[in-house]
Protein backbone atom coordinates (compact mmCIF):
# COMPACT_ATOMS: atom_id res chain seq x y z
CA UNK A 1 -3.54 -17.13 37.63
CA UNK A 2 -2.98 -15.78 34.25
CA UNK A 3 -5.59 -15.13 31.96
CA UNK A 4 -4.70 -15.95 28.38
CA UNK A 5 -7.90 -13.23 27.39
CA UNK A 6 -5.26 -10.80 28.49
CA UNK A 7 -2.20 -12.09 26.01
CA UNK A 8 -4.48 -12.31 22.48
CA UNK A 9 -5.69 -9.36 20.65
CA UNK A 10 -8.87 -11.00 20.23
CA UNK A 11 -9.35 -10.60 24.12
CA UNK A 12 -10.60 -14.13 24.85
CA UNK A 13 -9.49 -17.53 26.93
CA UNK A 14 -9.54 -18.99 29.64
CA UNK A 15 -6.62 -19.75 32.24
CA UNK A 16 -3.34 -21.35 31.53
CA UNK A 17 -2.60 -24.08 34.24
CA UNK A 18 0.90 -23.50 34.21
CA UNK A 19 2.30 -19.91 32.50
CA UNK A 20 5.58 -19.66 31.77
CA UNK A 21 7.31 -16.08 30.61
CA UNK A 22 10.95 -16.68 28.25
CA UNK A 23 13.08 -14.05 27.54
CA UNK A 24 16.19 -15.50 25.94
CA UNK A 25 16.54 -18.13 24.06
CA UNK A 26 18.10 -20.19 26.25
CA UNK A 27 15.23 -19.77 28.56
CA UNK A 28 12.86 -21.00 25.67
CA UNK A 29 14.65 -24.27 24.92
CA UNK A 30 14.57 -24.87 29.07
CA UNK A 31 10.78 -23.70 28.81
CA UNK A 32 9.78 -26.20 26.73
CA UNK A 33 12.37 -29.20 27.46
CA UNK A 34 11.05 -29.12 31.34
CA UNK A 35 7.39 -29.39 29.99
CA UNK A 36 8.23 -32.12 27.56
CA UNK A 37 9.85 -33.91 29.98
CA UNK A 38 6.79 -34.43 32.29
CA UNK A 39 4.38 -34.99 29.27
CA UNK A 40 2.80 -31.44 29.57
CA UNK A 41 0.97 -30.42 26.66
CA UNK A 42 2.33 -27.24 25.75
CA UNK A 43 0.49 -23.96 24.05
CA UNK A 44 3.18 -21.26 22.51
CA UNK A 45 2.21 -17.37 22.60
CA UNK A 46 4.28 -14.03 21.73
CA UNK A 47 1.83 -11.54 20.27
CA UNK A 48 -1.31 -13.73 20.46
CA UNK A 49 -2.77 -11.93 17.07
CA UNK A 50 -3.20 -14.84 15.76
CA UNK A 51 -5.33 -17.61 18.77
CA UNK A 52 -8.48 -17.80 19.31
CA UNK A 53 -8.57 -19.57 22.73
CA UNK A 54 -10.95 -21.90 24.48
CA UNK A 55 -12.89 -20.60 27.39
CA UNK A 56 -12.24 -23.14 29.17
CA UNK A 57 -8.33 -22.37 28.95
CA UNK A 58 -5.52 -24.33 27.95
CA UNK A 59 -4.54 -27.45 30.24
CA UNK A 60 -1.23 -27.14 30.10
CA UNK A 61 1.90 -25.32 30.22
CA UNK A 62 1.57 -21.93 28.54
CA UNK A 63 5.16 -20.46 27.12
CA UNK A 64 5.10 -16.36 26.16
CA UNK A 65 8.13 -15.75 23.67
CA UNK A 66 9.11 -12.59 25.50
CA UNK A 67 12.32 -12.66 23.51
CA UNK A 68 13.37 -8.95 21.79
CA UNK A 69 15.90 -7.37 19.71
CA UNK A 70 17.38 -7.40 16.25
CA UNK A 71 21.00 -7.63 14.53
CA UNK A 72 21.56 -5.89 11.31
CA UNK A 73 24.29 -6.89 9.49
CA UNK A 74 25.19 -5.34 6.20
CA UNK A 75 28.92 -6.78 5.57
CA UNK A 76 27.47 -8.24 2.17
CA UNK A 77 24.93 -5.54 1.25
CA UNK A 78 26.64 -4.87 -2.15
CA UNK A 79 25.95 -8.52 -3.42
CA UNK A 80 23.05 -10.80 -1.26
CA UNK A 81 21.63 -7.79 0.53
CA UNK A 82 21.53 -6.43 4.30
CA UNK A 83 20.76 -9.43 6.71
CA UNK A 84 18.41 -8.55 9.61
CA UNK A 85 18.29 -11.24 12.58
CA UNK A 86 15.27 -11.24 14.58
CA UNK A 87 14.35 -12.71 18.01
CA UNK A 88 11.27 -14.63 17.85
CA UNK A 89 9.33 -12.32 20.50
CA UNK A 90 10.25 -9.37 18.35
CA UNK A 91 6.84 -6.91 18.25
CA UNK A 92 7.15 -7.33 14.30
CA UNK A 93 5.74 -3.47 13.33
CA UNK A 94 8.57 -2.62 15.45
CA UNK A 95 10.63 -3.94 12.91
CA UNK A 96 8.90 -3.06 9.94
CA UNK A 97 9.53 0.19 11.01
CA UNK A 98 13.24 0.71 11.84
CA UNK A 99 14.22 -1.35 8.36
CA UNK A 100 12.18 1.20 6.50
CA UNK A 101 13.27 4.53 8.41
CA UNK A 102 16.81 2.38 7.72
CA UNK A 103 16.46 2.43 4.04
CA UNK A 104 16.25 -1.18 4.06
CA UNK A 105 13.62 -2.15 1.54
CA UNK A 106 10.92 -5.55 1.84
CA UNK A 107 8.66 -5.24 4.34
CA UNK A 108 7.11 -1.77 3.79
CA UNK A 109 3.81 -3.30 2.54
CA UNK A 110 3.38 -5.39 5.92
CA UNK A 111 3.30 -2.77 7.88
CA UNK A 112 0.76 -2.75 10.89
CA UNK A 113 0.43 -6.11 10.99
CA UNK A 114 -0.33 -7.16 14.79
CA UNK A 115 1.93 -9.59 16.23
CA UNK A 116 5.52 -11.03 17.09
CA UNK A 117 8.36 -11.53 14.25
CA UNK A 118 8.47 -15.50 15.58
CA UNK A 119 4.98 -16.14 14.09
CA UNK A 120 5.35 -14.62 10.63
CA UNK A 121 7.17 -17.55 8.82
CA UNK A 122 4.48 -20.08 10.39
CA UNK A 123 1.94 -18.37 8.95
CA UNK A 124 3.48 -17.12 5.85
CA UNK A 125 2.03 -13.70 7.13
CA UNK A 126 1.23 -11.44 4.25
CA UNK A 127 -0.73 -8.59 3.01
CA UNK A 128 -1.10 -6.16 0.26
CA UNK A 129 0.39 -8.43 -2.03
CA UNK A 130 3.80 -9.13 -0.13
CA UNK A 131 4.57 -11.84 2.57
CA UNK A 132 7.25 -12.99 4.18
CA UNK A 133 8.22 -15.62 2.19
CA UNK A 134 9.77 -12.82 -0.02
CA UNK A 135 12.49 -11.98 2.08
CA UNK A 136 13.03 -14.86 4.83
CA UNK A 137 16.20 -16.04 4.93
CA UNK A 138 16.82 -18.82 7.60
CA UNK A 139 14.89 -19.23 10.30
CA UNK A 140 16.33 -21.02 13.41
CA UNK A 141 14.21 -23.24 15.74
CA UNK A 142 14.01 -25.87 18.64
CA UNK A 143 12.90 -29.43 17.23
CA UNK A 144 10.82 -30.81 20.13
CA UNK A 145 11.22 -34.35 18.30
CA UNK A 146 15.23 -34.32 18.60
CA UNK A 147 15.88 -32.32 21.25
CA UNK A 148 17.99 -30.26 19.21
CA UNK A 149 18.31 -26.62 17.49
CA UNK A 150 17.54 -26.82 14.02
CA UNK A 151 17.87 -24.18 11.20
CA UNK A 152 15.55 -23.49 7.97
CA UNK A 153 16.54 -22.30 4.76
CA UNK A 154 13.82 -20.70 2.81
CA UNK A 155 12.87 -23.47 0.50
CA UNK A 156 13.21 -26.00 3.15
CA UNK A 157 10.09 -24.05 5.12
CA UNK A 158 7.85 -25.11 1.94
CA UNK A 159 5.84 -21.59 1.98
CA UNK A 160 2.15 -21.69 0.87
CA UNK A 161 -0.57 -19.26 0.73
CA UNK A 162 -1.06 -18.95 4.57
CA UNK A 163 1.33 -22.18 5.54
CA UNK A 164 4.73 -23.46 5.79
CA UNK A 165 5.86 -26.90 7.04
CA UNK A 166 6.28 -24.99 10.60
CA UNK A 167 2.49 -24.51 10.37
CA UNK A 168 1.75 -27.79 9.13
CA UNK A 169 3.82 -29.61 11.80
CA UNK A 170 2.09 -27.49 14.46
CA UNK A 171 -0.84 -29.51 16.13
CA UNK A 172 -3.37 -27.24 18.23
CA UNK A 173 -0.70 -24.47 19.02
CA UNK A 174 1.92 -27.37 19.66
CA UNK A 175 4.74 -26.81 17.36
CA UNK A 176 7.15 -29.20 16.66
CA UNK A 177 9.87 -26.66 15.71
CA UNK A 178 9.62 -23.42 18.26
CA UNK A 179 10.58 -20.43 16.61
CA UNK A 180 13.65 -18.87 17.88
CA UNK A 181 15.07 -16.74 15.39
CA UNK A 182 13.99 -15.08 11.91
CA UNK A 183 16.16 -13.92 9.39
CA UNK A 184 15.80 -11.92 6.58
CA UNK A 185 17.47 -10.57 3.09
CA UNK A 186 16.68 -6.93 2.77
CA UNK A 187 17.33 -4.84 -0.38
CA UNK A 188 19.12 -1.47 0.89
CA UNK A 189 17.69 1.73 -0.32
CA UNK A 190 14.86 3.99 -0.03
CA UNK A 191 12.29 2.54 -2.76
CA UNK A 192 9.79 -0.27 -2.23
CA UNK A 193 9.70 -3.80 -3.75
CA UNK A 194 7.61 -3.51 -6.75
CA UNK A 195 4.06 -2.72 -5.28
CA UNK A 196 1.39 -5.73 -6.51
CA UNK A 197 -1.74 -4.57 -4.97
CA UNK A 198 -3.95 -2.48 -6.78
CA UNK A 199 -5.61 -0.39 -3.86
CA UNK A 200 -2.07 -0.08 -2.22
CA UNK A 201 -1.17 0.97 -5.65
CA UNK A 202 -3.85 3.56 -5.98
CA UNK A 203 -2.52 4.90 -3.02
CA UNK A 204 0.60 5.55 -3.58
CA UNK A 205 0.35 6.55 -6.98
CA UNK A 206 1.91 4.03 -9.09
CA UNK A 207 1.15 1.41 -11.99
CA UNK A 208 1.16 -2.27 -10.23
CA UNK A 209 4.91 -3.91 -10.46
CA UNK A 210 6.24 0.09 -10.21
CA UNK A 211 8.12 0.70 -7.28
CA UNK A 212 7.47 4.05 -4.75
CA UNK A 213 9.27 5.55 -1.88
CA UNK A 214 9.33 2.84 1.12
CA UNK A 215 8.19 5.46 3.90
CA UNK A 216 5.08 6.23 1.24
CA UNK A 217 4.12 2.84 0.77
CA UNK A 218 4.95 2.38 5.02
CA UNK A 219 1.64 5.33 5.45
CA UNK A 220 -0.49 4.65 2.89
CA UNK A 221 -0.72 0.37 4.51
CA UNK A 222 -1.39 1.46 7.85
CA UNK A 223 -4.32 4.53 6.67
CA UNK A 224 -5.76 1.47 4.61
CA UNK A 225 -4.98 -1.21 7.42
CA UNK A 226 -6.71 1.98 10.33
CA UNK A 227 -9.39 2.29 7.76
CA UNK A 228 -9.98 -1.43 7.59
CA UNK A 229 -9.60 -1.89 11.67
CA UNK A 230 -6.36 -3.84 11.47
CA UNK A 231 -3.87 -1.48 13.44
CA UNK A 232 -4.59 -2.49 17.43
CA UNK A 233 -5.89 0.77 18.76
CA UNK A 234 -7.26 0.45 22.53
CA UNK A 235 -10.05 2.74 22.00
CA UNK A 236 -11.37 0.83 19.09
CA UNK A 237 -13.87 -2.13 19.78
CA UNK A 238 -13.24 -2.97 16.10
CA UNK A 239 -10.01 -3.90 16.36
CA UNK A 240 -10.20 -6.29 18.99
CA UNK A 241 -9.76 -9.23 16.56
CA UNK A 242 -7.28 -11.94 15.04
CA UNK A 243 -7.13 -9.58 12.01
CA UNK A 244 -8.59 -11.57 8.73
CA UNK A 245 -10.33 -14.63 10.57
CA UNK A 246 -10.85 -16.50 6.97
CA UNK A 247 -8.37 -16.97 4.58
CA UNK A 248 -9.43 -16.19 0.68
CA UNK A 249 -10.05 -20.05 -0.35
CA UNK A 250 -8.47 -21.11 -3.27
CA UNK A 251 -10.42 -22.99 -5.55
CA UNK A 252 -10.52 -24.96 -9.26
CA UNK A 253 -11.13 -23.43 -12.44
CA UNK A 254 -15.02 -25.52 -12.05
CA UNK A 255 -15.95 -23.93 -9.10
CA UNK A 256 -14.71 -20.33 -9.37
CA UNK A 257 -16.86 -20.31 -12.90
CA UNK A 258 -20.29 -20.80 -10.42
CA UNK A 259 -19.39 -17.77 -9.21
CA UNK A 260 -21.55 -15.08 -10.56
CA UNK A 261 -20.02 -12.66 -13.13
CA UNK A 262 -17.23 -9.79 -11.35
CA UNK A 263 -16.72 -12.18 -8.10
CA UNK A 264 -13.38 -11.17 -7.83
CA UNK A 265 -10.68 -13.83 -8.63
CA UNK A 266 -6.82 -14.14 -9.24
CA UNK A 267 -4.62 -16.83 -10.66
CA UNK A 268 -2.42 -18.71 -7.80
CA UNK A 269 0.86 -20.21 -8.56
CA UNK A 270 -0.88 -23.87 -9.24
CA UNK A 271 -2.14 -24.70 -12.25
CA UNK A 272 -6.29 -24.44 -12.67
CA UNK A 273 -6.45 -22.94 -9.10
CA UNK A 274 -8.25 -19.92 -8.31
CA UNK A 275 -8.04 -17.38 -5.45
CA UNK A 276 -11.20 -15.52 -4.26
CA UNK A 277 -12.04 -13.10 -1.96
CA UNK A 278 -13.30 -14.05 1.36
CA UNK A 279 -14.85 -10.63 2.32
CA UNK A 280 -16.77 -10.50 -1.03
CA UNK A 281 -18.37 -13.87 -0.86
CA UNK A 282 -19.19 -13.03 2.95
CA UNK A 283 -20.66 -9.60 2.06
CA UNK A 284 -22.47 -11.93 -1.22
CA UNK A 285 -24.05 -13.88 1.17
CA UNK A 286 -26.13 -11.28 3.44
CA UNK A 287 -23.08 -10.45 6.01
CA UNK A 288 -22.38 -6.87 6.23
CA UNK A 289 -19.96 -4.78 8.39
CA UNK A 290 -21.18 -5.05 11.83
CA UNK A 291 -22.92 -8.12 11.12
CA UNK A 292 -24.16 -9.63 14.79
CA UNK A 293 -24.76 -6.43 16.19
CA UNK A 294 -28.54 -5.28 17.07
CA UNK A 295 -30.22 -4.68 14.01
CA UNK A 296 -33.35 -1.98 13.74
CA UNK A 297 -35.68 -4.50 15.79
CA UNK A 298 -33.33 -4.56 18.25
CA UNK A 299 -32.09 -8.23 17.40
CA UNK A 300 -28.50 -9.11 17.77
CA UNK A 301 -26.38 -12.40 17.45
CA UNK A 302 -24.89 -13.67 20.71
CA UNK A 303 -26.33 -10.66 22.38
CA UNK A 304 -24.04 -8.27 20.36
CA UNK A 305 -20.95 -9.22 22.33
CA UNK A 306 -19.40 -10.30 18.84
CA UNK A 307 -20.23 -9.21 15.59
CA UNK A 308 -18.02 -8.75 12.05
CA UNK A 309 -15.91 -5.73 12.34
CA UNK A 310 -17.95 -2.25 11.29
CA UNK A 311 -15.11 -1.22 9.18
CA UNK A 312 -14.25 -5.15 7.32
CA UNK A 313 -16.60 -7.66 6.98
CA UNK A 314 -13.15 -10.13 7.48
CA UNK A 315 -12.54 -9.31 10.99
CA UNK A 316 -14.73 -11.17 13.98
CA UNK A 317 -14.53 -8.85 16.99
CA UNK A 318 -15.09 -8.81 20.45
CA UNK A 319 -17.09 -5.74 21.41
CA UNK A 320 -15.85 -5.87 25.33
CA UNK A 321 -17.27 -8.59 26.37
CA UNK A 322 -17.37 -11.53 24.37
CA UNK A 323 -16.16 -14.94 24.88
CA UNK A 324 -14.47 -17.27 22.53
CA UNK A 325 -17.53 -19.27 21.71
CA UNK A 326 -19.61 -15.49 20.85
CA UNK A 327 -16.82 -15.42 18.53
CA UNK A 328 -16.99 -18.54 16.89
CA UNK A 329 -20.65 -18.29 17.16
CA UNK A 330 -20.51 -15.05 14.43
CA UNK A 331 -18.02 -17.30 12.56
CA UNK A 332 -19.84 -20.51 12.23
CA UNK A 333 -23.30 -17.95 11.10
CA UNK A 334 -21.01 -16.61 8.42
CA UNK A 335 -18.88 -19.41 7.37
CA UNK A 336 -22.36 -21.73 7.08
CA UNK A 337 -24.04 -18.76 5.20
CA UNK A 338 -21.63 -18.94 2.50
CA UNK A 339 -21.45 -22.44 1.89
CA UNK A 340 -25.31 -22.00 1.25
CA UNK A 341 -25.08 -19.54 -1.16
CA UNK A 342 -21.68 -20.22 -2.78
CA UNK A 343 -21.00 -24.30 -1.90
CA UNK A 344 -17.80 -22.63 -0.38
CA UNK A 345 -17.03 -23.44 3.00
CA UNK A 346 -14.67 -21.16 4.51
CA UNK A 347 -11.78 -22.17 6.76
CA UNK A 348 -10.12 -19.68 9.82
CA UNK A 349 -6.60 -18.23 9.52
CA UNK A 350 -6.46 -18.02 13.05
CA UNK A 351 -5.52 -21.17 15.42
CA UNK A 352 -8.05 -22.52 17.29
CA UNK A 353 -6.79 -23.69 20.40
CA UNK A 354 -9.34 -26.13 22.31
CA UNK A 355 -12.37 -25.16 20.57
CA UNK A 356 -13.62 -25.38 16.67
CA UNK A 357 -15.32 -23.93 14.14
């Protein structure tokens, strides 16, 4: 029996009825073609940074993307860049890594980010003002609908804050198009795309839109990320999370002006939208760092087996022994807390596969 608790960085779930471990991507395609074939509803995992699991399991057929390695081919790099192929099981730090110790500039800024390279175009994964959308090429994948491999261009994925058509045709974990490969366009040399984050530009030294030395920008995300709680360390309770488990909502012009004055907020791409911060409206609204754990009488949500990170007020985490409904417990206490005070409801980056919010 395998544990799905054991395969998530969050450290909860049940059982999978039938597990299923792929390690090419021919084994993949057979993976999920044998469980489509019977009917069998199917739940797809690589890093599992991003689930939030059901106690109860998943009834099903459980498939781990196990599938490593990267190409890097720099035939064209004098006119469309260095090309870096990716298999979807990829650890993606792993890869952050070698293209920046490679001089191969783009994904400094997204350094430490938990997870496999398969899931970061269905989530448009992003921090520190970058995301993958930047620098995704093509991205190939299995359409369950056609039986068939299909490929991705860039603008064909339709990236949004946080989405892309391969999360929006995903239904509980289910994807319709199974990652197999990611490819990306990668500047060559050692400096940084221009740095658009003001702490991360603090850190490094520079005016926002400046560019630094990739390996600097590479230390100072993951000293901000281990000061945050967002690099996986074992010995760290705090880290035992999906990472952010809100998304910043976006909002209209109407609403972000309810907001009292210095609520942070920055323009989006859409016309009269706004973007705010989730961890300021959740520390606005009486939830603190640590939020869950026993407080001074000695009370503590869900027995202090969950609580908000000590370090981020983003982060739900599992303190050793917490299920998945402790964790959605401290979730739905903060996410109903600031639609009280703010009449902004909240919504989870993370999937949540057999439960809700």
């Amino acid at each position: 029996m395998t544990l799905l608790s054991q395969l998530t960085t969050a450290g909860v779930g049940g059982s999978a009825r039938t597990y299923v471990e792929a390690r090419t991507e021919a084994e993949i395609i057979d993976a999920v073609r044998s469980a489509d074939a019977v009917g069998d509803p199917v739940l797809i995992i690589a890093g599992g940074s991003n689930l939030i699991i059901a106690d109860e399991g998943f009834p099903g057929t459980v498939i781990r993307l196990a599938s490593t390695g990267f190409v890097v081919n720099d035939d064209d790099a004098t006119c469309g860049g260095v090309m870096v192929k990716a298999e979807a099981g990829q650890p993606w730090d792993a890869l952050v890594d070698y293209t920046v110790l490679h001089a191969l500039s783009g994904l400094e800024a997204l350094s430490g980010i938990p997870g496999s390279t398969g899931a970061t175009p269905v989530q448009n994964v992003g921090a520190y003002g970058a995301d993958v959308s930047q620098t995704i090429a093509t991205v190939r994948t299995w359409d369950r609908e056609t039986n068939t491999v299909k490929s991705f261009t860039n603008f064909e994925l339709k990236f949004g804050y946080r989405d892309s058509l391969l999360k929006r045709t995903t239904t509980n974990g289910s994807p319709r198009y199974v990652v197999l490969t990611v490819e990306f366009q990668l500047a060559p040399g050692r400096m940084s795309a221009p740095v658009r984050y003001a702490e991360l530009a603090r850190e490094v030294g520079v005016d926002i839109g400046e560019r630094a030395y990739a390996n600097d920008v590479r230390r100072a995300v993951l000293k901000l990320r281990a000061a945050k709680g967002m690099v996986l360390d074992p010995d760290d309770r705090d880290t035992y999370s999906t990472g952010s488990f809100f998304t910043n909502p976006i909002v209209d012009a109407g609403t972000a002006a309810t907001l009292p004055e210095g609520a942070p907020q920055y323009p989006t791409a859409e016309d009269g939208q706004i973007k705010l911060s989730a961890a300021w409206l959740i520390d606005q609204a009486g939830f603190g760092k640590g939020f869950g754990l026993a407080d001074d009488a000695g009370h503590a949500a869900v027995g202090g087996r969950a609580s908000l990170s000590t370090k981020h007020t983003l982060a739900v985490t599992n303190r050793g022994s917490a299920s998945a409904a402790d964790l959605l417990a401290i979730a739905a206490l903060v996410a109903d807390g600031v639609e009280d005070r703010f009449g902004i409801r909240l919504h989870p980056e993370p999937l949540l596969i057999g439960c809700t919010l």
